[in-house]
C-alpha atoms as a PDB file:
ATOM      1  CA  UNK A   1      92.819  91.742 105.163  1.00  0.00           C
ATOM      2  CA  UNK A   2      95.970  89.911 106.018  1.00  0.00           C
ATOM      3  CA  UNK A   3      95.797  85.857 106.730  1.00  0.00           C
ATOM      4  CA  UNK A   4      97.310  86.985 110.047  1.00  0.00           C
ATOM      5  CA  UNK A   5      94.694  89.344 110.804  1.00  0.00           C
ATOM      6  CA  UNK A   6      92.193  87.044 109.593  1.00  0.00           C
ATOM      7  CA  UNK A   7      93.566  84.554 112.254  1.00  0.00           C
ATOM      8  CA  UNK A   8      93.625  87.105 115.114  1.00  0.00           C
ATOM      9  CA  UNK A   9      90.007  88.167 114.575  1.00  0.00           C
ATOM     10  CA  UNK A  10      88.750  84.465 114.098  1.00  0.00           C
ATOM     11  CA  UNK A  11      90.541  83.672 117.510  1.00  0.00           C
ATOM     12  CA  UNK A  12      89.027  86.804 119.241  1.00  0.00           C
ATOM     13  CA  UNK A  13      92.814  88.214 120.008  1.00  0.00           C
ATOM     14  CA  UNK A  14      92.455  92.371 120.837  1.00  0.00           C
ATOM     15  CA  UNK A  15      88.926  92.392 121.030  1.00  0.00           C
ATOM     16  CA  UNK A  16      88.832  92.451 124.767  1.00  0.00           C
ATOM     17  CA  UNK A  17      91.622  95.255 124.552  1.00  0.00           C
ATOM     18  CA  UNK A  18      89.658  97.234 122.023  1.00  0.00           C
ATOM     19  CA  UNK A  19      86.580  96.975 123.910  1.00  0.00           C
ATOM     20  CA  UNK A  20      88.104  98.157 127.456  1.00  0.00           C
ATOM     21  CA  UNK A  21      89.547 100.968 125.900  1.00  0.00           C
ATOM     22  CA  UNK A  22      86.757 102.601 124.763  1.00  0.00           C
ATOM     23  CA  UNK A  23      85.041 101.629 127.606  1.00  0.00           C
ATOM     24  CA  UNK A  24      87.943 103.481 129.499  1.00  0.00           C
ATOM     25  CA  UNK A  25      89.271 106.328 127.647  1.00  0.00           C
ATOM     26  CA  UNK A  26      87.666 109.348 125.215  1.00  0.00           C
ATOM     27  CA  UNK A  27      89.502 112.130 123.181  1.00  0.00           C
ATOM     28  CA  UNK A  28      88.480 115.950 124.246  1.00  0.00           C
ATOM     29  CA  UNK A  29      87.328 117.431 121.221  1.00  0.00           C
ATOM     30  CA  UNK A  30      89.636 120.344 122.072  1.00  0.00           C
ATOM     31  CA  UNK A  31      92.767 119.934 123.476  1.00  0.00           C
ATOM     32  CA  UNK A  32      92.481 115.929 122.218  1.00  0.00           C
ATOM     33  CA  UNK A  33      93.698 115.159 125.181  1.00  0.00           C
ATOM     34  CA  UNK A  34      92.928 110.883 126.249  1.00  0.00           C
ATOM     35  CA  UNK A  35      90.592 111.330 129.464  1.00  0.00           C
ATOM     36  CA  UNK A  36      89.216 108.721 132.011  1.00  0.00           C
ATOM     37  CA  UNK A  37      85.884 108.231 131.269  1.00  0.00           C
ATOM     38  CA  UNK A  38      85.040 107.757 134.598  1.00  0.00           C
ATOM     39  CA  UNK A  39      87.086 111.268 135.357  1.00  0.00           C
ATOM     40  CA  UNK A  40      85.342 112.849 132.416  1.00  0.00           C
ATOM     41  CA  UNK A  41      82.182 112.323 134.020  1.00  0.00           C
ATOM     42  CA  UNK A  42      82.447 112.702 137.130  1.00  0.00           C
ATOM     43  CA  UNK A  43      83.364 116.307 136.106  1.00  0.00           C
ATOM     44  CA  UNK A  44      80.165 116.578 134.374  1.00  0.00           C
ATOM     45  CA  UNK A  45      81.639 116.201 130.801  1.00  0.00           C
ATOM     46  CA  UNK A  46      84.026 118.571 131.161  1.00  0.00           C
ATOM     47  CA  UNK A  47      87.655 118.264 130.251  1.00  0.00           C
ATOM     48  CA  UNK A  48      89.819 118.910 133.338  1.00  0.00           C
ATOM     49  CA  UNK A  49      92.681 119.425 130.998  1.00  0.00           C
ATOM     50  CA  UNK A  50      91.373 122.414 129.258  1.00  0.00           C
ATOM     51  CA  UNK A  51      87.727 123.207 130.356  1.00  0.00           C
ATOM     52  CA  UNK A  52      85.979 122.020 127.612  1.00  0.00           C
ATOM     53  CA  UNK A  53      82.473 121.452 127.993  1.00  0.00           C
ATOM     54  CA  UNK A  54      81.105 118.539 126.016  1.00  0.00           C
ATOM     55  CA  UNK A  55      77.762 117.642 125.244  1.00  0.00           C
ATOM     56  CA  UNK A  56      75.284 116.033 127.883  1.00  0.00           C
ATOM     57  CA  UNK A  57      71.782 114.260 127.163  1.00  0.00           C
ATOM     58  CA  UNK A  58      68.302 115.704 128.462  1.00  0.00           C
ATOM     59  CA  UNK A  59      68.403 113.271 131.336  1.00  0.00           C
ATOM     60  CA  UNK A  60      71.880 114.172 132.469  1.00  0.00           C
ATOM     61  CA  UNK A  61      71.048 117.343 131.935  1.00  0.00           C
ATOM     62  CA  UNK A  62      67.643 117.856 134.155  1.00  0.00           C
ATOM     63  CA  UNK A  63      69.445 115.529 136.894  1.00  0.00           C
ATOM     64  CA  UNK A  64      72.349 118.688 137.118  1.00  0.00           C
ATOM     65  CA  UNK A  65      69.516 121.069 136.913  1.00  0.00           C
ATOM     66  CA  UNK A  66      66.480 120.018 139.320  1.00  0.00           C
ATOM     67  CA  UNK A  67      66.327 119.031 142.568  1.00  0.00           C
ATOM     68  CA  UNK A  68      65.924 114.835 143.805  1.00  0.00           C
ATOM     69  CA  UNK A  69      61.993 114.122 143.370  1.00  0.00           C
ATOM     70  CA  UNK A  70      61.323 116.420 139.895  1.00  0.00           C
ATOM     71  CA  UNK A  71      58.355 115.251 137.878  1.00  0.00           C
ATOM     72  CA  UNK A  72      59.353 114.367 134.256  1.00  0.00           C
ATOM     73  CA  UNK A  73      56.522 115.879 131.866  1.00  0.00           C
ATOM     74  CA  UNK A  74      54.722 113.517 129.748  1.00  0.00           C
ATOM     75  CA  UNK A  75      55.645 113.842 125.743  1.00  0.00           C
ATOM     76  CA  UNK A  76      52.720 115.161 123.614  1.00  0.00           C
ATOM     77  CA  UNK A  77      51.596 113.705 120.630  1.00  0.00           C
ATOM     78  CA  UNK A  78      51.359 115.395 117.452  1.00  0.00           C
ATOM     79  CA  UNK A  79      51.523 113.955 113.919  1.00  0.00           C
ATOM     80  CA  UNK A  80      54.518 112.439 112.681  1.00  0.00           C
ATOM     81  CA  UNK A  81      55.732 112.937 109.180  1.00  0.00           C
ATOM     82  CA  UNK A  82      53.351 115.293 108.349  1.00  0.00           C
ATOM     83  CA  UNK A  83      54.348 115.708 104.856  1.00  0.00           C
ATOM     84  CA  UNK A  84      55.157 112.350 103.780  1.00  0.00           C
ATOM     85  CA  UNK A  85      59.586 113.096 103.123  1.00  0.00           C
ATOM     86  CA  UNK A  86      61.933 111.553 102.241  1.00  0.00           C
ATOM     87  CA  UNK A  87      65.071 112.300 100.883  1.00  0.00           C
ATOM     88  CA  UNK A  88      68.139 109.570 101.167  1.00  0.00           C
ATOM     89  CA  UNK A  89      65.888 108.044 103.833  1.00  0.00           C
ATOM     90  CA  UNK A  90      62.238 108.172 104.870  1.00  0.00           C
ATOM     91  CA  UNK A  91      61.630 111.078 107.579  1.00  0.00           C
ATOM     92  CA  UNK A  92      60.084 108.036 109.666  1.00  0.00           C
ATOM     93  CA  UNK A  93      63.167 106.204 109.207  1.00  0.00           C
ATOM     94  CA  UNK A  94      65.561 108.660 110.921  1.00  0.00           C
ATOM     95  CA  UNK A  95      63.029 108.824 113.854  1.00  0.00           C
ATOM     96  CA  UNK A  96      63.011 105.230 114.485  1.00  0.00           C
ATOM     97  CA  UNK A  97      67.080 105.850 113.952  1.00  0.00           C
ATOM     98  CA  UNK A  98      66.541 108.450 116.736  1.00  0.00           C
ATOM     99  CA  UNK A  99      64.805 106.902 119.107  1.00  0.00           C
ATOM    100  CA  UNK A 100      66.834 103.321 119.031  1.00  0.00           C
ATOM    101  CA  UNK A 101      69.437 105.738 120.397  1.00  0.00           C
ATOM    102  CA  UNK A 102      67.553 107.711 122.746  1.00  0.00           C
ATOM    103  CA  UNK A 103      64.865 106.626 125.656  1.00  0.00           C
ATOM    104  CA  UNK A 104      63.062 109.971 124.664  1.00  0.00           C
ATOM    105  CA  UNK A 105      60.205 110.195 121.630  1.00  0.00           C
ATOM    106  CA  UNK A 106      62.083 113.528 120.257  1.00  0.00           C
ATOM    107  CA  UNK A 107      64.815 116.365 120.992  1.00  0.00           C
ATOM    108  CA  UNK A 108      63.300 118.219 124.096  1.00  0.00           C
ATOM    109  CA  UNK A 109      62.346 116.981 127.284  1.00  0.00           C
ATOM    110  CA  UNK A 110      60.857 118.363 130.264  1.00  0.00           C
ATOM    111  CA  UNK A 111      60.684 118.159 133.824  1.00  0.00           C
ATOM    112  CA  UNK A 112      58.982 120.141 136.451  1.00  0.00           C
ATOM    113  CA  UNK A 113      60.583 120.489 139.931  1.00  0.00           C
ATOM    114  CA  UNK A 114      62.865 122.951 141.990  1.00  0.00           C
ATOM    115  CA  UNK A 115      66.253 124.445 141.813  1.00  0.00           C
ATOM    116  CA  UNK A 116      67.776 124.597 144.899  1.00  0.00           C
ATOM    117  CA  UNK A 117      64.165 124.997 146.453  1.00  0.00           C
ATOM    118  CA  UNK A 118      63.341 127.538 143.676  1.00  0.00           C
ATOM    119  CA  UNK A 119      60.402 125.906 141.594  1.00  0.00           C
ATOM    120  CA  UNK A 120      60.827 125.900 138.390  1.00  0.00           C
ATOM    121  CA  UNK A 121      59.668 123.785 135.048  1.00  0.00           C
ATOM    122  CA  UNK A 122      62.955 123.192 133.143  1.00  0.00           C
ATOM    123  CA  UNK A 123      63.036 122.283 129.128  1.00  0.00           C
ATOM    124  CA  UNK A 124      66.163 120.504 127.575  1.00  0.00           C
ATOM    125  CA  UNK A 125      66.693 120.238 124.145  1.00  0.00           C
ATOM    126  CA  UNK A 126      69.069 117.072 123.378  1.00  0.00           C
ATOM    127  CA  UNK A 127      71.631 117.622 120.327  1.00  0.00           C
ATOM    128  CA  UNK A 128      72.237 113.874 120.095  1.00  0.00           C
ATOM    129  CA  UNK A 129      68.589 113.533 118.851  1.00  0.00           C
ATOM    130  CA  UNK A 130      68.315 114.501 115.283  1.00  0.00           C
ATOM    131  CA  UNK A 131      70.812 117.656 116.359  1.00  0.00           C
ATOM    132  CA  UNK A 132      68.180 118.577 118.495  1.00  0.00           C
ATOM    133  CA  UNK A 133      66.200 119.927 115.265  1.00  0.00           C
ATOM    134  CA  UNK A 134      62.818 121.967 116.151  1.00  0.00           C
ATOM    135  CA  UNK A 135      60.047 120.355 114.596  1.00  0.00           C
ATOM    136  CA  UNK A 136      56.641 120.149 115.786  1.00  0.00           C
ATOM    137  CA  UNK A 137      57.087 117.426 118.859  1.00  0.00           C
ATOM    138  CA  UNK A 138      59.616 120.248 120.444  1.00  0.00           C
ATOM    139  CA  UNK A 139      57.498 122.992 119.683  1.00  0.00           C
ATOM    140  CA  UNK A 140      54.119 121.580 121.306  1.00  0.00           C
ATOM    141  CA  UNK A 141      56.794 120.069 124.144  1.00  0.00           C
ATOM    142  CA  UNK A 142      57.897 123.976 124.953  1.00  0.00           C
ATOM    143  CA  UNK A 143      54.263 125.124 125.029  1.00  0.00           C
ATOM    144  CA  UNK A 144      53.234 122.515 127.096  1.00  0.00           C
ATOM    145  CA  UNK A 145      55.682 122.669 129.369  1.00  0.00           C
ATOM    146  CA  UNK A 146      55.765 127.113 129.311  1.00  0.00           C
ATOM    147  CA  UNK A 147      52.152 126.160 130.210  1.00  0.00           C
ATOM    148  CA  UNK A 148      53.386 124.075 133.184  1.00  0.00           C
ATOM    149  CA  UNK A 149      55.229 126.848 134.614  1.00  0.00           C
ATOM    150  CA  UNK A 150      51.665 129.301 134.178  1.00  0.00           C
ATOM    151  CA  UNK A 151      49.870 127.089 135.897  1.00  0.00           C
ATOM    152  CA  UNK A 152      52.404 126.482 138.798  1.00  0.00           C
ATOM    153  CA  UNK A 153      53.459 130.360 138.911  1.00  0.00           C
ATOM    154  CA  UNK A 154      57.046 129.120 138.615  1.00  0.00           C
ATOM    155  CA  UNK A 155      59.870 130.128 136.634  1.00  0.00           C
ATOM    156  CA  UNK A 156      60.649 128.487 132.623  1.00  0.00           C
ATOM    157  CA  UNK A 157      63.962 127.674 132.199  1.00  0.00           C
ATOM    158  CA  UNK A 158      64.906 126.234 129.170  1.00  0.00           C
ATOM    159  CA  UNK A 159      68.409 124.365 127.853  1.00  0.00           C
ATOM    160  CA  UNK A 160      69.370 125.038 124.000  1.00  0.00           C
ATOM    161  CA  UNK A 161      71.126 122.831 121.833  1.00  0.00           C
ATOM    162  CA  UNK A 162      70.250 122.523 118.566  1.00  0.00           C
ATOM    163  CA  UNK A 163      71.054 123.120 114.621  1.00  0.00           C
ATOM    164  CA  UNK A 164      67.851 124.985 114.225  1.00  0.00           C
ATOM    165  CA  UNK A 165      64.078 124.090 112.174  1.00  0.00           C
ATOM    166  CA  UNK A 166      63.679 120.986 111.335  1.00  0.00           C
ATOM    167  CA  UNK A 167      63.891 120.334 107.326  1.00  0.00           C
ATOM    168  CA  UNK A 168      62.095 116.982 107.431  1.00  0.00           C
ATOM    169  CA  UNK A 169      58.397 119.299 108.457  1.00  0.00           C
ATOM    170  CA  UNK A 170      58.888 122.154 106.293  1.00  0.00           C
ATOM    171  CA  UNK A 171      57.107 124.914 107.275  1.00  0.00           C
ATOM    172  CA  UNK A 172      55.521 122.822 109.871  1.00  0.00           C
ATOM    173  CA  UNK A 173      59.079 122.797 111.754  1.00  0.00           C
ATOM    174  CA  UNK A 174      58.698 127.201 111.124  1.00  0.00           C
ATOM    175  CA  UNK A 175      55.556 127.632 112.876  1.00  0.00           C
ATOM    176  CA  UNK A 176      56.882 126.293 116.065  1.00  0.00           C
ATOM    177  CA  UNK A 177      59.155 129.628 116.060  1.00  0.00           C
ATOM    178  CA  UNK A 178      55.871 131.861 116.640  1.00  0.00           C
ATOM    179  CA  UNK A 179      54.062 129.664 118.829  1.00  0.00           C
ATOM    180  CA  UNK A 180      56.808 128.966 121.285  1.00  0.00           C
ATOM    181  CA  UNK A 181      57.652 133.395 121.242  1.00  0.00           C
ATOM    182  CA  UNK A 182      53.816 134.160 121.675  1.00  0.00           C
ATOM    183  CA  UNK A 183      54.137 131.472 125.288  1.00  0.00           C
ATOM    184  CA  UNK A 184      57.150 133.013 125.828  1.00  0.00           C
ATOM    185  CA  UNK A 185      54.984 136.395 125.778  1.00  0.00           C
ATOM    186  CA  UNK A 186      52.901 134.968 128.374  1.00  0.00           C
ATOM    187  CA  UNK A 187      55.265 134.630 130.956  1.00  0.00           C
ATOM    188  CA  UNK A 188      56.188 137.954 130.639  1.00  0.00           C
ATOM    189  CA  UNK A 189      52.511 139.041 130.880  1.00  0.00           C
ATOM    190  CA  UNK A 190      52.305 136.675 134.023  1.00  0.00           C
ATOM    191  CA  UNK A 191      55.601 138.033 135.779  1.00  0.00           C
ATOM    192  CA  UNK A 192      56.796 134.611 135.436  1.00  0.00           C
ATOM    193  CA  UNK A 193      61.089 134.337 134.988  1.00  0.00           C
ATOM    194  CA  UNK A 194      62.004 133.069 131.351  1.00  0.00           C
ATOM    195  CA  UNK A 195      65.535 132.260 131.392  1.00  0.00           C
ATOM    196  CA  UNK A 196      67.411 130.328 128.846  1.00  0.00           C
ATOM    197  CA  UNK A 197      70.303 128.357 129.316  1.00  0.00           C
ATOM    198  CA  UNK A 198      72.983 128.549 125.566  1.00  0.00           C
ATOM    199  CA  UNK A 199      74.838 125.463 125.036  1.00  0.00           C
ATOM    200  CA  UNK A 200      76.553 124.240 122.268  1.00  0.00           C
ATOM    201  CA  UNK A 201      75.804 124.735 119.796  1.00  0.00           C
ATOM    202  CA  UNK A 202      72.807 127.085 119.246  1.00  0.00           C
ATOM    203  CA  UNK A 203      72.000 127.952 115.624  1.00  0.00           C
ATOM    204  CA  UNK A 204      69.057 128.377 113.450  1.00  0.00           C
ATOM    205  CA  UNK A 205      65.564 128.839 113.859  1.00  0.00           C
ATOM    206  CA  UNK A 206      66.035 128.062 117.477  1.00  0.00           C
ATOM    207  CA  UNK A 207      68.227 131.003 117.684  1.00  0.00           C
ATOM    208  CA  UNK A 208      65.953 132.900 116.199  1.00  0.00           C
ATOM    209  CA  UNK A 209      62.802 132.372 118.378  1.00  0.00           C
ATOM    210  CA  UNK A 210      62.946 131.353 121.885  1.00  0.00           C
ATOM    211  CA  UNK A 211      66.598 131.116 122.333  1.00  0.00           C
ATOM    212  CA  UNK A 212      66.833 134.949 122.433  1.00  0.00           C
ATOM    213  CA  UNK A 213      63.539 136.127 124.148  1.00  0.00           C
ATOM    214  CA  UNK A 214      64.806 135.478 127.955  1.00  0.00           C
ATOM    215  CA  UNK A 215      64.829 137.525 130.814  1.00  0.00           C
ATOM    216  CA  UNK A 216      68.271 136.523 131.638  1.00  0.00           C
ATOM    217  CA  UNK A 217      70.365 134.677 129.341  1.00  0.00           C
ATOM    218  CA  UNK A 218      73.705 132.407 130.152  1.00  0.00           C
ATOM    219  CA  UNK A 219      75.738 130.066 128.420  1.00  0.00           C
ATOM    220  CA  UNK A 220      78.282 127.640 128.939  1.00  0.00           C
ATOM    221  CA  UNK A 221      81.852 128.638 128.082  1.00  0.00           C
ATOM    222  CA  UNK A 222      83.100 127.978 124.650  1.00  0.00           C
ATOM    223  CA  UNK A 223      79.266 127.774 123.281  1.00  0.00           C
ATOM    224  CA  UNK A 224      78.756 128.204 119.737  1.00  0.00           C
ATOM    225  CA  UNK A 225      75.535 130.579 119.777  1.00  0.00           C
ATOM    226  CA  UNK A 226      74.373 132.294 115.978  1.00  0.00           C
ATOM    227  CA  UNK A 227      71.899 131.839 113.355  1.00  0.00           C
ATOM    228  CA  UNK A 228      74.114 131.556 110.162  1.00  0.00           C
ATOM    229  CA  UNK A 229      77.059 129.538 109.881  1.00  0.00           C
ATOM    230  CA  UNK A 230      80.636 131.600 109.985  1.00  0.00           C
ATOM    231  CA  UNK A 231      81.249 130.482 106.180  1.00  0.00           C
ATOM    232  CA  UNK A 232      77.626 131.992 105.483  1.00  0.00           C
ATOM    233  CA  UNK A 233      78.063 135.512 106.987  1.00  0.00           C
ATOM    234  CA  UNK A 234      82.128 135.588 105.770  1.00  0.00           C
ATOM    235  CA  UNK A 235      80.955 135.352 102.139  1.00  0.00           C
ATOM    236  CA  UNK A 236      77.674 137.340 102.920  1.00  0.00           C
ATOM    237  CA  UNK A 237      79.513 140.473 103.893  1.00  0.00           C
ATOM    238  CA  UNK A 238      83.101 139.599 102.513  1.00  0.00           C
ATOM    239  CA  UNK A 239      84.772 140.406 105.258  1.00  0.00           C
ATOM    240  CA  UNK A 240      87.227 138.303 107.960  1.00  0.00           C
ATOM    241  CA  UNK A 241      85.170 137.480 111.094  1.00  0.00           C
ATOM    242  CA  UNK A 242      86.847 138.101 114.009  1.00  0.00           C
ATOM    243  CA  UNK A 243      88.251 135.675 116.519  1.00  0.00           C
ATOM    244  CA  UNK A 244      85.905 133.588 118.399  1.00  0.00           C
ATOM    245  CA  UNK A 245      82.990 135.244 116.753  1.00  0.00           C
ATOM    246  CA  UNK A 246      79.535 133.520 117.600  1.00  0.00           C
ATOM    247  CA  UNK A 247      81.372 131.954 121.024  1.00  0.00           C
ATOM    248  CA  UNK A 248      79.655 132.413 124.326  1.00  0.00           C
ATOM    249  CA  UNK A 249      82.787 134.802 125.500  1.00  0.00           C
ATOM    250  CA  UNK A 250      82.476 136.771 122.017  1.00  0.00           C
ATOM    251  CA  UNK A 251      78.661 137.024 122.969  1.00  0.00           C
ATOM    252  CA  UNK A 252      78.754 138.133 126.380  1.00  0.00           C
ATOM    253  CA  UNK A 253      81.237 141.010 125.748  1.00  0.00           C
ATOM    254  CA  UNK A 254      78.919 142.322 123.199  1.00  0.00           C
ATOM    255  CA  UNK A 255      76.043 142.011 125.342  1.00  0.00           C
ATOM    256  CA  UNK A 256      74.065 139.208 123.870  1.00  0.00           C
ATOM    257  CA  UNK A 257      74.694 137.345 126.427  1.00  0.00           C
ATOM    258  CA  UNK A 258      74.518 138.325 130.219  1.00  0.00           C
ATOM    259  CA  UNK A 259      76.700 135.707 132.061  1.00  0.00           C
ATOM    260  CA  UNK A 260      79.183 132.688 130.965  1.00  0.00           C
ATOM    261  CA  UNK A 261      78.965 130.494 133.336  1.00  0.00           C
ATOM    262  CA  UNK A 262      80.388 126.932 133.898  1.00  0.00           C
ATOM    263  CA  UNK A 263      78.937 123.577 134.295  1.00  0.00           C
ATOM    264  CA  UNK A 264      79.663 123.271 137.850  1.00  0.00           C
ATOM    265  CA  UNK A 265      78.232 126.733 139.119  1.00  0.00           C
ATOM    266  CA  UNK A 266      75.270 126.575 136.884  1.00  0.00           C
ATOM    267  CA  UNK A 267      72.691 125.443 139.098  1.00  0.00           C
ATOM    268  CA  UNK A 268      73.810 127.268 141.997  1.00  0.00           C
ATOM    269  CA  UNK A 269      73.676 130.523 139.567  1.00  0.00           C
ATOM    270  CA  UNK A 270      70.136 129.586 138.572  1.00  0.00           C
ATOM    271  CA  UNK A 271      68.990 129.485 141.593  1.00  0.00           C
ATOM    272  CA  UNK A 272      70.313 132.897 142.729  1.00  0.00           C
ATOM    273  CA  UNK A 273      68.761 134.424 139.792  1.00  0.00           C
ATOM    274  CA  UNK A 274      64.908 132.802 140.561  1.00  0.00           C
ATOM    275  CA  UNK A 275      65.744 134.039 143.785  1.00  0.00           C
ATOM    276  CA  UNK A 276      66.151 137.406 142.529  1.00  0.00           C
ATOM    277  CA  UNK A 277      63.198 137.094 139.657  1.00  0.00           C
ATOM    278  CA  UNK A 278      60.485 134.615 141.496  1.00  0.00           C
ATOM    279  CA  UNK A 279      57.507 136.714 142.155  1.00  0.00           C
ATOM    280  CA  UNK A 280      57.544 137.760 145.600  1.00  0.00           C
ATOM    281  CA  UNK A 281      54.216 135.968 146.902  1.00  0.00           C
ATOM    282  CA  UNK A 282      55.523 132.291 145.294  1.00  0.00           C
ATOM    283  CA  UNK A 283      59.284 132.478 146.460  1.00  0.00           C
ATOM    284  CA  UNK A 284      58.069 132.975 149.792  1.00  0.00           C
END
């Protein structure tokens, strides 16, 4: 460092500047584009250069979703650090990283409430907490919270983000995959409306289980929804992926996904579809 920059920090010159222009701006991701905070989220994260839909917490997220008044579902216990890891860190470590960061105990969250006067128990999974990872806290949280909507004869609807199993629990983190499809199963058996909600990204184990067992799915445009990674599957099958493979547009053309549907219209869109689903004795 300079003797000039040394001076300039010691005298506090630019920090103000610094500090009220991150306070004020933020790159899109996509178009990289300098937005207006305050104009970035007041259009719920989403660039209004481009449409690109950035990443929103659980609480964020459940406030778009439910109605004024929803309940927010306490967060089970279960065992932490079941199996004693550690790799460059210890497993408990990068929780109490997590959670410094976060006013949540883990990645999914839950809140029970209405939709436009549709009730409904809604699950979010929060990327920004350990990449919303599926260990055992989110697995017991989705049972818990499928077992909400059984007991009110209400809809599930559940938010996906995440980068799949959880490494940290092992196998642990892989038996949540079973237990949240056989809840999932009891919906169905109940005539209760499962409907998941893909945003980005969804990958992995998460993928794999509940992510794909809706009655309805939708995602939000420009979603990034697979199991493998691109690379993965390119040198898997040696061959050039197409364009926008594993995006939400790619998806729904294919059928793997019903409806795109943007940030704004979501709720209004969810609501139309309980409408449609609800049993017929409980939406009346």
């Amino acid at each position: 460092m300079s003797w000039l920059n040394r001076v300039r920090n010691s005298l506090g010159f630019g920090t103000e500047k610094s500090s009220t222009e991150k306070d004020l701006w933020i790159k899109c991701s996509n178009c990289q584009e300098m937005l207006f905070v305050q104009e970035y989220e007041q259009n719920l994260s989403v660039c209004p250069k481009c449409g690109h839909h950035g990443r929103i917490n659980a609480d964020a997220r459940l406030a778009l979703l439910l109605d004024e008044g929803f309940e927010l579902l306490p967060v089970p216990t279960v065992t932490e650090d079941p199996l004693k890891f550690k790799d460059s860190k210890k497993y408990t470590d990068r929780l109490k990283a997590a959670r410094a960061k976060s006013p949540h105990a883990d990645a999914f969250v839950t809140g029970s409430g209405a939709i436009n006067r549709q009730p409904a128990v809604v699950g979010v999974q929060d990327f920004s907490f350990m990449g919303g990872s599926m260990g055992m806290a989110v697995g017991e949280a989705f049972c818990q919270a499928a077992q909400k909507a059984l007991d009110r004869k209400c809809a599930f609807v559940v938010v996906t983000a995440a980068g799949g199993a959880r490494m940290q629990e092992g196998i642990l983190s892989l038996m949540q995959m079973p237990r949240a499809t056989v809840m999932t199963r009891r919906l169905k058996a109940a005539g209760l409306p499962y409907i998941v909600v893909l945003t980005d990204p969804t990958t992995g184990g998460v993928t794999a289980s509940y992510a794909m067992l809706g009655d309805i799915h939708i995602a939000e445009p420009g979603a990034l929804i697979g199991f493998a990674g691109q690379r993965v599957i390119q040198d898997t099958i040696r061959e050039q992926l197409p364009e926008g493979f594993q995006r939400a547009e790619y998806l729904h053309k294919h059928g793997m996904v019903d409806m795109v549907v943007p940030r704004s219209e979501l709720k209004e869109r969810l609501a139309t579809v309980l409408d449609f689903l609800q049993p017929a004795d409980e939406a009346a």
